[in-house]
Protein backbone atom coordinates (compact mmCIF):
# COMPACT_ATOMS: atom_id res chain seq x y z
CA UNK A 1 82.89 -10.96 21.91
CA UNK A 2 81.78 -10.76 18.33
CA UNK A 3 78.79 -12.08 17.37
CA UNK A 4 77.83 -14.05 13.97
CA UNK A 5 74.25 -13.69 12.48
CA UNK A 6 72.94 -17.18 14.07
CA UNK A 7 74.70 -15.89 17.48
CA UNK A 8 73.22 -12.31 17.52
CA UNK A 9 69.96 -14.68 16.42
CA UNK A 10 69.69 -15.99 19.36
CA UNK A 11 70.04 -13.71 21.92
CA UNK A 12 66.53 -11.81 19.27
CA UNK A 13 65.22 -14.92 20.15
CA UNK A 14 66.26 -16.59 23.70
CA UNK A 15 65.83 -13.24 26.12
CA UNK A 16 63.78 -13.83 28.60
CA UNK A 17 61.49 -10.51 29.39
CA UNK A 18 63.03 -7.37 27.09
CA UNK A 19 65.09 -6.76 24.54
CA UNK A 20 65.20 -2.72 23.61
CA UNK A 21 67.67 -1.24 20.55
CA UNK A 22 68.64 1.80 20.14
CA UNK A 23 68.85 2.81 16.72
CA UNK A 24 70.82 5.85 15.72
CA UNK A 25 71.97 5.70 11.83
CA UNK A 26 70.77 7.44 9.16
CA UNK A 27 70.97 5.38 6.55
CA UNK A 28 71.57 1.09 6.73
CA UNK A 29 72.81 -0.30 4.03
CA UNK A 30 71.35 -3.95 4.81
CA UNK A 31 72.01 -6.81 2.15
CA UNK A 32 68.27 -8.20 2.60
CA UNK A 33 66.75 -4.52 2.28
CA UNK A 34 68.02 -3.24 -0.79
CA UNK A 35 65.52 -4.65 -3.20
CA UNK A 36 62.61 -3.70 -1.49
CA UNK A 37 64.24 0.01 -0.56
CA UNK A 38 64.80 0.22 -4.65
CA UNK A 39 61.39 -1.13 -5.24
CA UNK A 40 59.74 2.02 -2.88
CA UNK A 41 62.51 3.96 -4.08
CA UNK A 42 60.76 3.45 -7.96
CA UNK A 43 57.20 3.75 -6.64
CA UNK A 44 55.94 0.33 -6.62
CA UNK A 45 53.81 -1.28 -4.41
CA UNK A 46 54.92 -2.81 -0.90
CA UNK A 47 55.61 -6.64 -1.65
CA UNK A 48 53.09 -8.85 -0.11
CA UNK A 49 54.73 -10.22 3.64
CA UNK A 50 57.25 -7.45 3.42
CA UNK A 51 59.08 -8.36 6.70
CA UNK A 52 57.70 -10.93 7.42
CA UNK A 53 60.40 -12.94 8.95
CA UNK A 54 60.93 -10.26 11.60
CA UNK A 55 56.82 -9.69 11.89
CA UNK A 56 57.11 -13.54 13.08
CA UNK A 57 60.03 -13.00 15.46
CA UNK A 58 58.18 -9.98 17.04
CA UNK A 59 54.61 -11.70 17.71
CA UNK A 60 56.22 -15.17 19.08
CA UNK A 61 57.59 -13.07 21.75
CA UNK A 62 54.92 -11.06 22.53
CA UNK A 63 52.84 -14.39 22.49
CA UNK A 64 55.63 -15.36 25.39
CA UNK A 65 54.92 -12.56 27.08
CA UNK A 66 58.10 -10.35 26.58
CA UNK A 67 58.47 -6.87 25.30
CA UNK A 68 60.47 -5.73 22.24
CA UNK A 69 60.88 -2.16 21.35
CA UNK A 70 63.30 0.45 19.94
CA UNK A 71 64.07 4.12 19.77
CA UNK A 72 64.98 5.51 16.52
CA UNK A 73 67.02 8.46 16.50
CA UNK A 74 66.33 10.79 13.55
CA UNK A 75 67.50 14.47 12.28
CA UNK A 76 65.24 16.75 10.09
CA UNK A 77 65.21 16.69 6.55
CA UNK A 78 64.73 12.74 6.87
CA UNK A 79 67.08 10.68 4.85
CA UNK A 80 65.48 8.10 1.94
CA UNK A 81 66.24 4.93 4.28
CA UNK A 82 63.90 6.56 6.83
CA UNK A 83 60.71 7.21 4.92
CA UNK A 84 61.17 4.11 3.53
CA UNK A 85 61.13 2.46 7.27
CA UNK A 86 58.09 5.12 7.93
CA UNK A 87 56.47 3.71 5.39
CA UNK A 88 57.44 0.41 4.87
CA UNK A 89 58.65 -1.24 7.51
CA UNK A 90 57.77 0.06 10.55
CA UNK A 91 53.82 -0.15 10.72
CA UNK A 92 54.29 -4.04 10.01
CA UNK A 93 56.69 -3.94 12.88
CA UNK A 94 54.03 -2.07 15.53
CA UNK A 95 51.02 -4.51 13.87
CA UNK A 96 53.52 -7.61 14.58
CA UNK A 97 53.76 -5.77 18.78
CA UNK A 98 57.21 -3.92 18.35
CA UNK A 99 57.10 -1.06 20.97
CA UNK A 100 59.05 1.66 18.24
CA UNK A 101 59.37 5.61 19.47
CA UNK A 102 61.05 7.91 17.45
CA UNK A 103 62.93 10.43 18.92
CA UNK A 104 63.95 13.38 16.78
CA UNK A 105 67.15 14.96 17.75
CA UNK A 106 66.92 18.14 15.54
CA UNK A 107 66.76 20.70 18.17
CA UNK A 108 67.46 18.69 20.72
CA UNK A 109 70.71 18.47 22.56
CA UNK A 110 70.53 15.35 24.60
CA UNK A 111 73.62 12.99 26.50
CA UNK A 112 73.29 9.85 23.83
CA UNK A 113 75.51 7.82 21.84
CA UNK A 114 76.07 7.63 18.70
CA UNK A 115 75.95 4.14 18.82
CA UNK A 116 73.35 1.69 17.81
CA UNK A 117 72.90 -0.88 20.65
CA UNK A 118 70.54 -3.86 21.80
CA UNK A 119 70.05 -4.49 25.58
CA UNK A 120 68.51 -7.56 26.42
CA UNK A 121 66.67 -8.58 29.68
CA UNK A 122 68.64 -5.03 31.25
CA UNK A 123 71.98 -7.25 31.84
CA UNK A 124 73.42 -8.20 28.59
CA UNK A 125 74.69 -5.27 25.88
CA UNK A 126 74.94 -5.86 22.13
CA UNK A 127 76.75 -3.03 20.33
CA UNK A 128 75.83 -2.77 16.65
CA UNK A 129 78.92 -1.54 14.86
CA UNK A 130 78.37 0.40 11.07
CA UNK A 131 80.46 2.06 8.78
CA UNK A 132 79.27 5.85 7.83
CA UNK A 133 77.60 4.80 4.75
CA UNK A 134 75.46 2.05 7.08
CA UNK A 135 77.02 -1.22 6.39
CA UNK A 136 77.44 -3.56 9.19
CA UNK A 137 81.21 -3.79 10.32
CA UNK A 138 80.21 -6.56 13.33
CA UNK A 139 77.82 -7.17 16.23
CA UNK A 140 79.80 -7.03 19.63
CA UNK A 141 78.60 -8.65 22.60
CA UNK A 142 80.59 -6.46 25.54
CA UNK A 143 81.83 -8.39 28.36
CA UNK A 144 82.13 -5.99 31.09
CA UNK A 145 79.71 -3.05 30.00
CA UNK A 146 78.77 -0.22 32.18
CA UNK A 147 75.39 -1.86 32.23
CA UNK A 148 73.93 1.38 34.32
CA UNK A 149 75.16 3.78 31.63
CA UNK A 150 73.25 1.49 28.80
CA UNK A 151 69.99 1.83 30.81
CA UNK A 152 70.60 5.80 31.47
CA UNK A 153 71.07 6.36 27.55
CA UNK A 154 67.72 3.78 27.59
CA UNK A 155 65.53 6.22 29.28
CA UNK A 156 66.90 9.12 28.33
CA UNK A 157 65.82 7.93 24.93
CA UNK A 158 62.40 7.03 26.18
CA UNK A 159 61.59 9.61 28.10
CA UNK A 160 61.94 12.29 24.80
CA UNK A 161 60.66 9.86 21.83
CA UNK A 162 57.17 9.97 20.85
CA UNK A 163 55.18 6.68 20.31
CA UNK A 164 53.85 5.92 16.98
CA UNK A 165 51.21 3.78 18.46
């Protein structure tokens, strides 16, 4: 079932315990990013509450007691998008509580997708679906997933990323 932005919203926002991505692109080419990824792109200085919508999102469910987290999937030399998230975004995202690992594929030959996924509360499965060049094509909610697959490529993914606590 495909998912709009206020429907893909709410399952970021209504799990009840975990919600866990798996994030595999090299590049996202996100609408709301590209200012601030030309702005660290040029040099400049890191916009006061850079992020701070998702900073919010992250602590009120922390605050509830649940656990967010992700596993980002990189390949040496790092692309631009991803020292700009090293830099930019994702030390905002641990301060906020985000659990985020990254796991760096280089020499490793692991059984993963190539697929950028959410699970939420280890029963529901939100694929993330992008185009080469990182633009969003949809967000699919699956209907019938092989849920114990999902969880596999989950630890898999855990068990070989390092924390950047």
């Amino acid at each position: 079932m495909l998912l709009d932005g206020e429907q893909f919203g709410q399952y970021l926002t209504d799990y009840k315990r975990t919600a866990w991505r798996f994030e595999t692109q090299p590049t996202y080419a996100m609408p709301n990013e590209q200012d601030n990824l030309n702005r660290w792109c040029a040099g400049e200085p890191k916009p006061e509450g850079h992020n701070a919508t998702w900073h919010e999102t992250v602590r009120k469910a922390v605050n509830a007691g649940k656990t967010i987290g992700r596993v980002r999937t990189v390949r040496q030399p790092l692309t631009e998008y991803q020292r700009f998230q090293l830099d930019w975004a994702i030390p905002g995202n641990i301060e906020a509580g985000e659990d985020i690992r990254i796991l760096d594929l280089t020499d490793l030959e692991l059984s993963l997708p190539s697929q950028d996924f959410w699970v939420f509360d280890d029963e529901t499965v939100v694929d993330l679906n992008f185009r080469p060049d990182g633009t969003l094509i949809n967000v699919d909610k699956l209907e019938d997933p092989d849920l114990d697959q999902y969880l596999k490529w989950r630890d898999i993914a855990l068990a070989h990323a390092v924390s950047l606590k």
